[in-house]
Protein backbone atom coordinates (compact mmCIF):
# COMPACT_ATOMS: atom_id res chain seq x y z
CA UNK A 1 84.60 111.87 132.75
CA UNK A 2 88.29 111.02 133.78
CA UNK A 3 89.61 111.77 137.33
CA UNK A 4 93.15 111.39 136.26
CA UNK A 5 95.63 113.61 134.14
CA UNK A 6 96.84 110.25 132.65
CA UNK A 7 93.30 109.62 131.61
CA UNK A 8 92.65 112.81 130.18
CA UNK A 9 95.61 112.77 127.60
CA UNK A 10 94.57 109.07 126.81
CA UNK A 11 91.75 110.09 125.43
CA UNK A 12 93.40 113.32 123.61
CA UNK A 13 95.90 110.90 122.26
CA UNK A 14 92.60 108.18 121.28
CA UNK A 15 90.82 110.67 119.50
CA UNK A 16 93.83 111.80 117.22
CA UNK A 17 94.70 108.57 116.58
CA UNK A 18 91.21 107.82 115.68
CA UNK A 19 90.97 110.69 113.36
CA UNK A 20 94.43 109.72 111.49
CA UNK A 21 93.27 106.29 111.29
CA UNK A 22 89.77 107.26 109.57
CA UNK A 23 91.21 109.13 107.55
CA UNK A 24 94.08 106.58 106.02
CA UNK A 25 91.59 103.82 106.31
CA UNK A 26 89.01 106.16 103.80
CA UNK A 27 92.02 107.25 101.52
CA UNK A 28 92.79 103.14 101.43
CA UNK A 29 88.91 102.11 100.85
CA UNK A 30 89.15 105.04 97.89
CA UNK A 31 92.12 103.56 96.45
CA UNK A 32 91.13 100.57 95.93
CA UNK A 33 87.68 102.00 94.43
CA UNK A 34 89.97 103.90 92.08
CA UNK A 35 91.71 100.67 91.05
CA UNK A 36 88.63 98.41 90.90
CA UNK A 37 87.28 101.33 88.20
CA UNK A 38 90.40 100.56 85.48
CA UNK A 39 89.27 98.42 82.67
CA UNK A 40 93.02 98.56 80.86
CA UNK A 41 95.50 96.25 82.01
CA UNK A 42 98.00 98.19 81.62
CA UNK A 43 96.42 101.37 83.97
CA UNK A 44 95.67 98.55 85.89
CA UNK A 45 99.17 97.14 86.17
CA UNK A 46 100.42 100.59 86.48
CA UNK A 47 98.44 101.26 89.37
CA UNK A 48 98.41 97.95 91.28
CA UNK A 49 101.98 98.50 93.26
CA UNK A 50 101.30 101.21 94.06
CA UNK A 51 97.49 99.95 95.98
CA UNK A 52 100.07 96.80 97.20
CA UNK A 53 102.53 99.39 99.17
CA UNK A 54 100.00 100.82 100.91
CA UNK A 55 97.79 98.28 102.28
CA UNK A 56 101.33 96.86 103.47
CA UNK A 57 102.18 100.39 105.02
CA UNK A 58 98.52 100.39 106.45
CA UNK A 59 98.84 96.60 107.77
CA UNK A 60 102.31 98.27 109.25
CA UNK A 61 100.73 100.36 111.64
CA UNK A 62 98.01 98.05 112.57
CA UNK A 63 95.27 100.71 110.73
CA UNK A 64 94.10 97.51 109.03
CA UNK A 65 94.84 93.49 109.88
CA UNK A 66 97.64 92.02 108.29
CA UNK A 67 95.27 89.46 106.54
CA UNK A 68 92.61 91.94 105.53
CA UNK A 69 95.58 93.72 103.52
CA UNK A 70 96.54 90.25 102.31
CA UNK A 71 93.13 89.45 101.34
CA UNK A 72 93.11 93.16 99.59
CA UNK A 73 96.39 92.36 97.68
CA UNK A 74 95.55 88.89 96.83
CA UNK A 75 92.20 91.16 94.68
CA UNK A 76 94.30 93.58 93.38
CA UNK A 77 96.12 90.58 91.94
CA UNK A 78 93.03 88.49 90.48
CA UNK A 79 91.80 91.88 88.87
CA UNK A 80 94.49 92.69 86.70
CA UNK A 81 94.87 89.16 85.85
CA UNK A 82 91.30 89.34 85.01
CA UNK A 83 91.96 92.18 82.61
């Protein structure tokens, strides 16, 4: 348990943060299965910018890596080209 008043709101702070960042990383992992689901290239183009913003909004606020969203995007890419 903490001993300090500094350490007490740390871990208020760490557990809302963790919540918010669940819950962006879920609505991200969603997304994508949304987009991965679209067998018309044109839903598929459509869709894809707006998947690209926000894994770079994500990568932004460090939810996710900067190369895990660039690995993401570079996907998102190869499956409407695929289409």
């Amino acid at each position: 348990m903490a001993n300090h008043k500094s350490s007490e709101k740390r871990i208020r702070q760490t557990a809302g943060k963790k919540d918010s960042n669940k819950y962006y990383a879920k609505t991200m992992r969603n997304a994508l299965k949304d987009f991965r689901a679209t067998t018309t290239k044109e839903e598929a183009a459509s869709k894809a910018p707006k998947v690209n913003a926000m894994l770079d909004r994500l990568a932004k606020k460090n939810i996710i890596h900067a190369n895990k969203a660039s690995n993401l995007k570079s996907s998102v890419a190869k499956h409407v080209n695929g289409l």
